[in-house]
N, C-alpha and C. Protein backbone atom coordinates (compact mmCIF):
# COMPACT_ATOMS: atom_id res chain seq x y z
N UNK A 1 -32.64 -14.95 13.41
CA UNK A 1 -31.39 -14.57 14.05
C UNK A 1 -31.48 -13.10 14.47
N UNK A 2 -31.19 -12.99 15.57
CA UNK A 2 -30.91 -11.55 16.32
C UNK A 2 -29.62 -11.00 15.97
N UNK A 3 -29.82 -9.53 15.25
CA UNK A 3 -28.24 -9.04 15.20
C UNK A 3 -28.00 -8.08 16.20
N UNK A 4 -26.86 -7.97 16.77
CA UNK A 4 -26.73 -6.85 17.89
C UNK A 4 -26.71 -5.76 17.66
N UNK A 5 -27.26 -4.77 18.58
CA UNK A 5 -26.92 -3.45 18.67
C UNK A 5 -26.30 -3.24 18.25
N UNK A 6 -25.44 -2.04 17.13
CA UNK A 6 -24.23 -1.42 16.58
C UNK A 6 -23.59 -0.80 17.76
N UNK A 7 -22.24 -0.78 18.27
CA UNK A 7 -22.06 -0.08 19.16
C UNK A 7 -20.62 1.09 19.01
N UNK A 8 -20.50 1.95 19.64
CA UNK A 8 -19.67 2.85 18.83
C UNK A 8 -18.19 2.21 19.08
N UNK A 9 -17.64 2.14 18.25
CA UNK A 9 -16.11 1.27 18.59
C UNK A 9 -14.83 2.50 19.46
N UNK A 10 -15.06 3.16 19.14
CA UNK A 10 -14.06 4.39 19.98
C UNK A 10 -14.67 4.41 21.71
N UNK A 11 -16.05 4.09 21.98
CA UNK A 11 -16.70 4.63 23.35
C UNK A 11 -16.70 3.33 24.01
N UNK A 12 -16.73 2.17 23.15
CA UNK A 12 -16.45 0.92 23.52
C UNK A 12 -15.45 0.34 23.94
N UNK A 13 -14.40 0.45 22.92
CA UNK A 13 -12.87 0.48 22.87
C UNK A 13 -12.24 0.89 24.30
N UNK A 14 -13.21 2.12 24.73
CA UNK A 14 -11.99 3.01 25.83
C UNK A 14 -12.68 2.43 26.72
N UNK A 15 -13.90 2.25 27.25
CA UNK A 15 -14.55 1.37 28.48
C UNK A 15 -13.82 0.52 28.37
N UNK A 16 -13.31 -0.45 27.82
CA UNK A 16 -13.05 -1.94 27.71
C UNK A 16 -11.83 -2.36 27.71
N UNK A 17 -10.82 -0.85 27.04
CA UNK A 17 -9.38 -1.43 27.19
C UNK A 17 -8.96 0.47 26.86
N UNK A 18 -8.86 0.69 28.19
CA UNK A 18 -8.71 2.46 28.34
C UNK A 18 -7.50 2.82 28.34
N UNK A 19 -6.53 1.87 28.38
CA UNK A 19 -4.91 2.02 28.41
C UNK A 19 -4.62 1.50 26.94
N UNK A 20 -5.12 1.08 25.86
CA UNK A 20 -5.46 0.98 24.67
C UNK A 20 -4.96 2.31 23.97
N UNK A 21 -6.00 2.78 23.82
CA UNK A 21 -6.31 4.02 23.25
C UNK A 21 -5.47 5.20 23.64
N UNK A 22 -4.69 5.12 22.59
CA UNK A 22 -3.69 6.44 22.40
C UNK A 22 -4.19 8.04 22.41
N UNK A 23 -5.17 8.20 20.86
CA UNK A 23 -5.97 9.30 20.14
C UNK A 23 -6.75 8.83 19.14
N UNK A 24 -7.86 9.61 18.84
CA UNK A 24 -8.62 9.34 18.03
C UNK A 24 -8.68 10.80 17.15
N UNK A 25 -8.58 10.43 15.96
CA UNK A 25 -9.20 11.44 14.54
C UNK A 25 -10.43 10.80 14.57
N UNK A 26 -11.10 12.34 13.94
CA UNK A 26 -12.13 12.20 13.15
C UNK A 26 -11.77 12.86 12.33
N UNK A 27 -12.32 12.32 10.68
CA UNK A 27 -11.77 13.39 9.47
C UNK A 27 -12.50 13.04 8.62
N UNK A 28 -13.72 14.21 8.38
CA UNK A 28 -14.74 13.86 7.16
C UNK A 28 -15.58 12.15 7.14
N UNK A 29 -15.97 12.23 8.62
CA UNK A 29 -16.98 10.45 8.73
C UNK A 29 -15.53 9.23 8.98
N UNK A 30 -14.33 9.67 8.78
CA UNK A 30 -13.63 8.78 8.77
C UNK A 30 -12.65 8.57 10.69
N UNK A 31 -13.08 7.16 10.97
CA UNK A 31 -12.50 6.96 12.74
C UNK A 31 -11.58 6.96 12.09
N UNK A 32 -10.22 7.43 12.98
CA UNK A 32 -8.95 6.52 12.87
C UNK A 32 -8.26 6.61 14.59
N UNK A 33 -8.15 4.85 14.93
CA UNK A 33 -7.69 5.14 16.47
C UNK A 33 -6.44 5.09 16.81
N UNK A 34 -5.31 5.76 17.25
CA UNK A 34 -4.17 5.50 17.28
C UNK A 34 -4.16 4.61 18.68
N UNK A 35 -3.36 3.13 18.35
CA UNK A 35 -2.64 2.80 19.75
C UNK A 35 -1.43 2.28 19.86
N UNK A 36 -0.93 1.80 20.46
CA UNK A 36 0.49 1.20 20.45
C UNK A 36 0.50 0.29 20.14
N UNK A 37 2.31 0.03 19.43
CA UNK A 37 2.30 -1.15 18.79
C UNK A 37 2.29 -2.43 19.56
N UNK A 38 2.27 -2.52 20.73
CA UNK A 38 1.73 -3.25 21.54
C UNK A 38 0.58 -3.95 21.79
N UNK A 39 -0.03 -3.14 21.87
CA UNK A 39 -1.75 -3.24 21.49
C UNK A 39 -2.42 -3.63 20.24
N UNK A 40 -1.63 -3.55 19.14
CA UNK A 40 -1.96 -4.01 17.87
C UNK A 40 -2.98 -5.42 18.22
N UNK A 41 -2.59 -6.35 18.35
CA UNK A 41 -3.48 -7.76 18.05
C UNK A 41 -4.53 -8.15 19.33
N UNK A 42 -4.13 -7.67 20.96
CA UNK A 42 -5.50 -7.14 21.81
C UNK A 42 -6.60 -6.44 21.18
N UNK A 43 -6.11 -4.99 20.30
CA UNK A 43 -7.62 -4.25 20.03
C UNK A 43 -8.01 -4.76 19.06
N UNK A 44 -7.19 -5.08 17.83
CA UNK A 44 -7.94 -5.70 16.92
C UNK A 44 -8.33 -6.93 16.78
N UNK A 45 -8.00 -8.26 18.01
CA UNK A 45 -8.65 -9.32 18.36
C UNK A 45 -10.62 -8.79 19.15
N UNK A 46 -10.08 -7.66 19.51
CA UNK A 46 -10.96 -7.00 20.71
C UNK A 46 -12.31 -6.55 19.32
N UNK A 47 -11.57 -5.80 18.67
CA UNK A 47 -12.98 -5.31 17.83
C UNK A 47 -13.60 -6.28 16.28
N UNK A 48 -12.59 -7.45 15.88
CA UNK A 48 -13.13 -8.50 15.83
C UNK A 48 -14.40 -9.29 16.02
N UNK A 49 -14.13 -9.44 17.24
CA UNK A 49 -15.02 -10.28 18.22
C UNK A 49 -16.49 -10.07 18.94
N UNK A 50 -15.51 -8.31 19.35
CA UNK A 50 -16.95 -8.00 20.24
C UNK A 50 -18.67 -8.18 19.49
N UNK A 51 -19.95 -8.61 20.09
CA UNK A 51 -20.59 -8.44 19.14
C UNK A 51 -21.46 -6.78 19.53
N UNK A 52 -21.25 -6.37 18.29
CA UNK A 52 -22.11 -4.90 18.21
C UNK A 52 -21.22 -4.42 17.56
N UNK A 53 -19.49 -4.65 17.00
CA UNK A 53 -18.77 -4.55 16.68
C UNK A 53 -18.41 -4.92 15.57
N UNK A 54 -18.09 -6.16 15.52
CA UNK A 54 -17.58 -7.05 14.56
C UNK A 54 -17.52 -6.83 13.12
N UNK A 55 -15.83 -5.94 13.39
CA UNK A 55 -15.11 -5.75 12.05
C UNK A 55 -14.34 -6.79 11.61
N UNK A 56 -15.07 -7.69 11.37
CA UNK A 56 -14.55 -8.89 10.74
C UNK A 56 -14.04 -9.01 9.28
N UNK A 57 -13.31 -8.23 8.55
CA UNK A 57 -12.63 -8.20 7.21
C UNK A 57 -11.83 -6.99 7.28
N UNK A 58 -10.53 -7.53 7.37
CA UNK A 58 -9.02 -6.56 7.14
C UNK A 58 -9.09 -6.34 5.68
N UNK A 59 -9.47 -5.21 5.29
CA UNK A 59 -8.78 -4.62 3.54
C UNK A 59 -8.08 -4.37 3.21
N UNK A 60 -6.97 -3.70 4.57
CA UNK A 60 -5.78 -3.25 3.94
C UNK A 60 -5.14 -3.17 5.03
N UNK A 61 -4.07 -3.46 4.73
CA UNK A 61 -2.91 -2.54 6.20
C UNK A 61 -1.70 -2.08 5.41
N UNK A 62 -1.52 -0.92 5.87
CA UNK A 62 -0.69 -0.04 4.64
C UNK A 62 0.55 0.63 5.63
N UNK A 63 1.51 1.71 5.01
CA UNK A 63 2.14 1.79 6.22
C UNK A 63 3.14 3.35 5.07
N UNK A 64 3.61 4.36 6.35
CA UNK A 64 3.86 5.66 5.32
C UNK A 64 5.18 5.75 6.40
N UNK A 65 5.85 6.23 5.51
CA UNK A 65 7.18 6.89 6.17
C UNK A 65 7.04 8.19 5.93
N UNK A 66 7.17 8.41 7.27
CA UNK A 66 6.74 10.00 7.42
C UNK A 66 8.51 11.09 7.91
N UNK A 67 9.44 10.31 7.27
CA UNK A 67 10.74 11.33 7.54
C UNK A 67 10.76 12.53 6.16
N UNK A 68 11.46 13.34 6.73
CA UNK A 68 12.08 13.67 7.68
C UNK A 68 11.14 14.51 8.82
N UNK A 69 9.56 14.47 8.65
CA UNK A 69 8.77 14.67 9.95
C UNK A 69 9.10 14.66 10.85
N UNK A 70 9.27 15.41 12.05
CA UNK A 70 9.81 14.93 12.79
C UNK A 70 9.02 15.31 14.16
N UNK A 71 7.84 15.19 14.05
CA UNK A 71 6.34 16.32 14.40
C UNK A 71 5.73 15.00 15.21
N UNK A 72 6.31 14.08 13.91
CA UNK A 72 5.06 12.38 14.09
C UNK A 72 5.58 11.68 15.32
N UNK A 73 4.67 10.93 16.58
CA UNK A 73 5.02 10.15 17.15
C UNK A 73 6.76 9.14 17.02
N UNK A 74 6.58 8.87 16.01
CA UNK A 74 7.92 7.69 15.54
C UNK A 74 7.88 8.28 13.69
N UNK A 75 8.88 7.52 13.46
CA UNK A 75 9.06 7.82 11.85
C UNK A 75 7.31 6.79 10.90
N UNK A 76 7.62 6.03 11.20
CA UNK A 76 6.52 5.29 10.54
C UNK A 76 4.87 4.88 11.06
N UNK A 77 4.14 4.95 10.05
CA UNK A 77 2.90 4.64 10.41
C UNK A 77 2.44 4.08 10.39
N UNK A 78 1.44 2.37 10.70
CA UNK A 78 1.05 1.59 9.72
C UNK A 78 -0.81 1.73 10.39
N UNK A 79 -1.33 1.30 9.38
CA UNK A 79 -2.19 1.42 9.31
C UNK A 79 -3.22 0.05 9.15
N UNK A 80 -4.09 -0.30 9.82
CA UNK A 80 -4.86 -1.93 9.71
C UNK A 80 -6.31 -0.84 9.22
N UNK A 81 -7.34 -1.31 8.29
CA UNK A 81 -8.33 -0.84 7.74
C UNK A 81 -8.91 -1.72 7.58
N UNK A 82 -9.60 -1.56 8.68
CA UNK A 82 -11.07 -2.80 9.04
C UNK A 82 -12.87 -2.09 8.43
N UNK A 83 -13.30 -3.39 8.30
CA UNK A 83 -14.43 -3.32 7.61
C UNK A 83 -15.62 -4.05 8.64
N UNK A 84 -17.09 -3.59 8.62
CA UNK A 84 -17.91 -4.42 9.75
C UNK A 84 -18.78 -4.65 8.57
N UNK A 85 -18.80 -6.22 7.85
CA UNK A 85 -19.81 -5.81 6.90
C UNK A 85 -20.95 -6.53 7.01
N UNK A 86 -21.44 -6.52 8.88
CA UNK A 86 -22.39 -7.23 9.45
C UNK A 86 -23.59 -5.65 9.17
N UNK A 87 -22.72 -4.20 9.65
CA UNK A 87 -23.33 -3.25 10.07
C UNK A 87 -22.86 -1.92 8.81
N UNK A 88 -21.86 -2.35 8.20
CA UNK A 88 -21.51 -1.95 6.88
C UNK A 88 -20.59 -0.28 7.47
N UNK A 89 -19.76 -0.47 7.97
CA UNK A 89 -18.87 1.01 8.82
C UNK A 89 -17.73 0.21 8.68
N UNK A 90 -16.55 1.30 8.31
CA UNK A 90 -15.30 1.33 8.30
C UNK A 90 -14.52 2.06 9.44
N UNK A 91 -13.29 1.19 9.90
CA UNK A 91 -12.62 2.01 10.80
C UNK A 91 -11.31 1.97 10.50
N UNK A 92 -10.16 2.60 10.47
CA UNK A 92 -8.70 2.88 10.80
C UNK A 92 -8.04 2.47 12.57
N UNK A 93 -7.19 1.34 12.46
CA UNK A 93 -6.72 1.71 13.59
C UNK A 93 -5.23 1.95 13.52
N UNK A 94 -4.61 2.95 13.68
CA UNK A 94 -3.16 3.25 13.31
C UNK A 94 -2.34 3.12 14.18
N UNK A 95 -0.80 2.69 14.44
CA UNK A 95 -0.13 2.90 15.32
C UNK A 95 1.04 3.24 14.84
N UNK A 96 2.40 3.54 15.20
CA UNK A 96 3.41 4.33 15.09
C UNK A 96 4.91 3.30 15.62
N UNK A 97 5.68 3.33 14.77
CA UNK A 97 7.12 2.88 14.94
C UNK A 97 7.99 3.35 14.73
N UNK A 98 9.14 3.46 15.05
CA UNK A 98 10.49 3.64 14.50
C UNK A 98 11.62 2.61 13.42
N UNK A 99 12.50 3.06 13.26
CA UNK A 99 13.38 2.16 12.75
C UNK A 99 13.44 0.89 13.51
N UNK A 100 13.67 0.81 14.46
CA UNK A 100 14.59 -0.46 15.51
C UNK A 100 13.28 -0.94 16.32
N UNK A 101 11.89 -0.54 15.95
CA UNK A 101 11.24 -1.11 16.52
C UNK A 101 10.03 -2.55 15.67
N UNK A 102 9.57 -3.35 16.37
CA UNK A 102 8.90 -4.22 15.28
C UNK A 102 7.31 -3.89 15.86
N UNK A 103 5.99 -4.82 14.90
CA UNK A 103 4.68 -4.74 15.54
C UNK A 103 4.39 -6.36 15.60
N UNK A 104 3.66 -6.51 16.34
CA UNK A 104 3.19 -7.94 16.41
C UNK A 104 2.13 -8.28 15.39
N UNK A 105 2.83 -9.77 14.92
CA UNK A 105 1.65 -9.73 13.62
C UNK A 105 0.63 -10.36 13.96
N UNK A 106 -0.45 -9.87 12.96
CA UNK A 106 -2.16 -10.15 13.06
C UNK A 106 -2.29 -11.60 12.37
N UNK A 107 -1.39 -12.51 12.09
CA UNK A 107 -1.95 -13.86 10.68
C UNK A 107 -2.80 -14.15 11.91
N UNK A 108 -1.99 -14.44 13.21
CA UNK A 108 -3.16 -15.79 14.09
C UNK A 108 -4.35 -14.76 13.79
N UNK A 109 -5.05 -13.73 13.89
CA UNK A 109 -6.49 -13.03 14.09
C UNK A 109 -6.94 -13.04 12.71
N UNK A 110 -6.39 -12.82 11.42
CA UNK A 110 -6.31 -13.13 9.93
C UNK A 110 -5.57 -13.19 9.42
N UNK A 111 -5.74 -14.27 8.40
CA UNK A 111 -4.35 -15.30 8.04
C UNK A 111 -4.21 -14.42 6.37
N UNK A 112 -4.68 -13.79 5.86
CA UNK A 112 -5.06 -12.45 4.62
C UNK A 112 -3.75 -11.80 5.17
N UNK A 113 -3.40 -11.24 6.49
CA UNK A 113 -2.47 -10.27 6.66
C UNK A 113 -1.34 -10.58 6.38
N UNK A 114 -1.00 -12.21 6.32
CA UNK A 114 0.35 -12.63 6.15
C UNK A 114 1.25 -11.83 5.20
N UNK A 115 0.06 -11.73 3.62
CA UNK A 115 0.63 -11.27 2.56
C UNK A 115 0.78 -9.69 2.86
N UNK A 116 -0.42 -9.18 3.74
CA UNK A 116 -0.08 -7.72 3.46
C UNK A 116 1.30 -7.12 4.07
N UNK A 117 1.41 -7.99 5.50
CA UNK A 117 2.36 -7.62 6.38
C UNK A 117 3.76 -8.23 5.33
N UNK A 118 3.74 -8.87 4.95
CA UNK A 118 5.09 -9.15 4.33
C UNK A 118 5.48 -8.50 3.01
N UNK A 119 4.56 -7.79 2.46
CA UNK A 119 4.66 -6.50 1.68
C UNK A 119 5.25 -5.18 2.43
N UNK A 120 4.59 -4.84 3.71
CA UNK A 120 5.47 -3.91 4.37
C UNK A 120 6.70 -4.03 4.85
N UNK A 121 7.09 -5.47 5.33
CA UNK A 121 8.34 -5.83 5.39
C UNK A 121 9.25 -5.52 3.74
N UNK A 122 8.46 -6.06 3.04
CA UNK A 122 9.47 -6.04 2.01
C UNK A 122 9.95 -4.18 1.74
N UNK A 123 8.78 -3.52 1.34
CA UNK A 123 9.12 -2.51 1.14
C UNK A 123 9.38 -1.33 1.64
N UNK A 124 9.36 -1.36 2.82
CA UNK A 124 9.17 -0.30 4.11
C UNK A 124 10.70 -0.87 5.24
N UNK A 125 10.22 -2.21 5.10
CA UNK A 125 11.48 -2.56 6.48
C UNK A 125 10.97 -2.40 7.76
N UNK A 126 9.68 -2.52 7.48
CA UNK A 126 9.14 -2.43 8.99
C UNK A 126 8.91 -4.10 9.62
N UNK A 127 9.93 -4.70 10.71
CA UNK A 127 10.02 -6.12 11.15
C UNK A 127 8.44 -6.32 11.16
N UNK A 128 7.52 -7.37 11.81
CA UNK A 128 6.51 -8.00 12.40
C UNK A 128 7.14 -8.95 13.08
N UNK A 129 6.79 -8.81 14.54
CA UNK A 129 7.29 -9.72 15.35
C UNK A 129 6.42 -10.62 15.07
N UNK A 130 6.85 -12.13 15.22
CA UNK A 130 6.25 -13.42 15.39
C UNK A 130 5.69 -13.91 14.00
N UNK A 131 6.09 -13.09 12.61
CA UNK A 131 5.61 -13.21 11.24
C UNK A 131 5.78 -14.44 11.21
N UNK A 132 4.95 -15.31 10.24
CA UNK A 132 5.58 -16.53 10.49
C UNK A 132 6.09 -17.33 8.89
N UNK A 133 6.59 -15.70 7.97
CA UNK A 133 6.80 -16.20 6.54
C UNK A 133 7.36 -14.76 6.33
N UNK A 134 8.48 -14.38 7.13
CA UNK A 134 8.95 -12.54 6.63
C UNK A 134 9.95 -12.92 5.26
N UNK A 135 9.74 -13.87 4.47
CA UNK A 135 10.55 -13.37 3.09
C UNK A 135 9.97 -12.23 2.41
N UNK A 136 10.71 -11.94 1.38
CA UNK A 136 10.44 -10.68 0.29
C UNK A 136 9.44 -11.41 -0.79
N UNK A 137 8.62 -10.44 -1.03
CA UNK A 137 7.54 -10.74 -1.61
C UNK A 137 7.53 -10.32 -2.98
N UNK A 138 7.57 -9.21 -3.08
CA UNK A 138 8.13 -8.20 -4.31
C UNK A 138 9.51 -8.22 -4.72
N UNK A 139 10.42 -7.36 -3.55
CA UNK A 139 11.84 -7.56 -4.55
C UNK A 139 12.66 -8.86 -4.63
N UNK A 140 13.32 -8.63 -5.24
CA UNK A 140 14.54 -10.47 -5.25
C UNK A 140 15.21 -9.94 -4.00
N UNK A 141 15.60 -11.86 -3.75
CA UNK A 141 16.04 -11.55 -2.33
C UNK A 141 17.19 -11.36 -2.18
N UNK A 142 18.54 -11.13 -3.27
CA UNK A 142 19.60 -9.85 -2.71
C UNK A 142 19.07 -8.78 -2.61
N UNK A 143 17.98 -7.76 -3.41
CA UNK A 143 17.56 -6.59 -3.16
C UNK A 143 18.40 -5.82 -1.81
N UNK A 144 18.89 -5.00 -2.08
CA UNK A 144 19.38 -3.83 -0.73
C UNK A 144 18.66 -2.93 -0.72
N UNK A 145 17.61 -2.58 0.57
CA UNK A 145 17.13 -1.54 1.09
C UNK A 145 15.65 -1.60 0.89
N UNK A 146 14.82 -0.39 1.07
CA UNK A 146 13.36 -0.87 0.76
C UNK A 146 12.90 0.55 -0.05
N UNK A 147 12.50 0.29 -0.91
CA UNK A 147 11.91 0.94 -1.97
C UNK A 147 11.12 2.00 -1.38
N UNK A 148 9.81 1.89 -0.63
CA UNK A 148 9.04 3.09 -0.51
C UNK A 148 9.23 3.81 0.60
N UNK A 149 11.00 3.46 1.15
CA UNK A 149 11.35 4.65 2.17
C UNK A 149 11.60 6.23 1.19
N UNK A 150 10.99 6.53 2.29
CA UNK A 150 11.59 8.20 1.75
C UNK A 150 13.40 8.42 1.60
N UNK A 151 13.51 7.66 2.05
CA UNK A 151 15.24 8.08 1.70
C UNK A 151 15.91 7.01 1.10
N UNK A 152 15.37 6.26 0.38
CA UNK A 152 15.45 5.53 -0.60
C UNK A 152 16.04 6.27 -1.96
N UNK A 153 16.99 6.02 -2.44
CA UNK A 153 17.80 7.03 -3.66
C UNK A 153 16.69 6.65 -4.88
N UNK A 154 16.20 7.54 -5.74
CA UNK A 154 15.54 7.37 -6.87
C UNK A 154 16.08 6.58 -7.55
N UNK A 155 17.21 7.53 -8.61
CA UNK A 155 17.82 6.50 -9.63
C UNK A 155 17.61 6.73 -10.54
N UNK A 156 16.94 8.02 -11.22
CA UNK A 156 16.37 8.26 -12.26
C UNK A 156 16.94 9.28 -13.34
N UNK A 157 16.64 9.27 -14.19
CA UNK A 157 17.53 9.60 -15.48
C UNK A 157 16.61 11.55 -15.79
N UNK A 158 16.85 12.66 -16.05
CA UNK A 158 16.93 13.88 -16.41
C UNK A 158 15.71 13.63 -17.90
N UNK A 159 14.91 14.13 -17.42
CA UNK A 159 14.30 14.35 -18.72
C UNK A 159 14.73 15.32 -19.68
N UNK A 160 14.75 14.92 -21.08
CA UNK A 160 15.58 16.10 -22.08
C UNK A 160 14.62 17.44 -22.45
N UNK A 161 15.12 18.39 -22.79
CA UNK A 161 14.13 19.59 -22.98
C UNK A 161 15.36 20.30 -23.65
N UNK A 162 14.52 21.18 -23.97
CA UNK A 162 15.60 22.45 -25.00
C UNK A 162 16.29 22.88 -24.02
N UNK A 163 15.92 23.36 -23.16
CA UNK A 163 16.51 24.00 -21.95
C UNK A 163 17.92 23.60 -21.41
N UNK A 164 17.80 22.01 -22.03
CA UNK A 164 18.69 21.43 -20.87
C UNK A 164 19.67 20.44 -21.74
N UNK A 165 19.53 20.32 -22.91
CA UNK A 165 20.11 19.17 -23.99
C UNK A 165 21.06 19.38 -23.95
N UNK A 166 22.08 20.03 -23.56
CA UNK A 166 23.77 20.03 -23.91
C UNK A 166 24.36 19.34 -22.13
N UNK A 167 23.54 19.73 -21.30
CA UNK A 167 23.85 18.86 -19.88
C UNK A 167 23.39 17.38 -20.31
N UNK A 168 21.91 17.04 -20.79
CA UNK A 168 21.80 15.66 -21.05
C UNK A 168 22.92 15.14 -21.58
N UNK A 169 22.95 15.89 -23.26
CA UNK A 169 24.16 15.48 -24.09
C UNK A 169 25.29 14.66 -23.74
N UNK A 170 26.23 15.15 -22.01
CA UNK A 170 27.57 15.56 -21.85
C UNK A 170 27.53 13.91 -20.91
N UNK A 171 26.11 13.20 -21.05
CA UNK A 171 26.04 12.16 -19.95
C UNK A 171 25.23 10.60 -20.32
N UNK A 172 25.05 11.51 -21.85
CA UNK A 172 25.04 9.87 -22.85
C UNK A 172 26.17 8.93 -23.09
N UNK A 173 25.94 7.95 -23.31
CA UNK A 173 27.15 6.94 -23.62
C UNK A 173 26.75 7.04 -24.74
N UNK A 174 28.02 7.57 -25.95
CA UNK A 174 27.63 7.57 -27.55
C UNK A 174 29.23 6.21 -27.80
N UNK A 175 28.53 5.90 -28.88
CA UNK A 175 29.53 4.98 -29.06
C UNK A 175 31.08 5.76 -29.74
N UNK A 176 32.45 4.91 -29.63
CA UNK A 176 33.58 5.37 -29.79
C UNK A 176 33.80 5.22 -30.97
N UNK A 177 34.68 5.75 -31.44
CA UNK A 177 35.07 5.48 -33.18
C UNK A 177 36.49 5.25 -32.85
């Protein structure tokens, strides 16, 4: 069996689909390509497939709320982290959303993403258009709101210290007599 040429996925990418390609990082050996959420399941059907390419294993798709940033393209980031482990190279391809916007989901290209993408739904609130299983995965399904937004209320209780024991004190429930 003949394996193909390795070919560079960023120089490839932009020959092949040049309205694609948003920006590219480089950071310490690491690609990451930004494109639109539009483009989500074209490039990554696209670098899939191609052969010289073929990042055929999704590891992760992750996703950051970047408020109150306000520097970033859109508030949110998500992230697909592909693997070629024909040619053994990792790539990032990232794209950018807002609140009111959704991304098209990857199950038809890998059916693995169902679970990841419905983890970001659950905890982020970021839609996937065309999901084809968006229940909550993690929280119960009254749950209100999504946990790993940044403006998500903590909820958390004052750790005690000398410093501070008569404020703790004043906010215990001690029982009544």
């Amino acid at each position: 069996m003949q394996i193909p040429t390795p070919l560079d996925a960023v120089e490839h990418l932009k020959a092949q689909m040049p309205d694609a390609v948003d920006d590219v990082h480089i950071f310490r050996d690491e690609t990451t390509i930004i494109i639109l959420p539009e483009n989500v399941p074209a490039v990554l059907r696209f670098l899939r497939d191609t052969p010289g390419l073929v990042y055929n294993y999704l590891s992760d798709i992750s996703a950051v709320d970047y408020y109150p940033d306000y520097s970033r393209p859109a508030r949110f980031g998500v992230s697909y982290h592909l693997y070629a482990l024909l040619y053994s190279r990792r790539l990032r391809v990232k794209t950018f959303v807002d609140e009111d916007e959704s991304i098209p989901t990857v199950t038809s290209i890998w059916p693995g993403a169902n679970w990841l993408e419905r983890e970001i739904i659950d905890m982020m609130g970021i839609p996937f258009a065309d999901h084809p299983d968006p229940r909550r995965v993690l929280m119960p399904k009254d749950w209100d709101g999504h946990p790993h937004r940044r403006d998500y209320p903590l909820g958390y209780e004052t750790v005690q210290f000398s410093f501070n024991i008569e404020e703790i004190m004043k906010h215990k429930p001690f029982a009544k007599e």
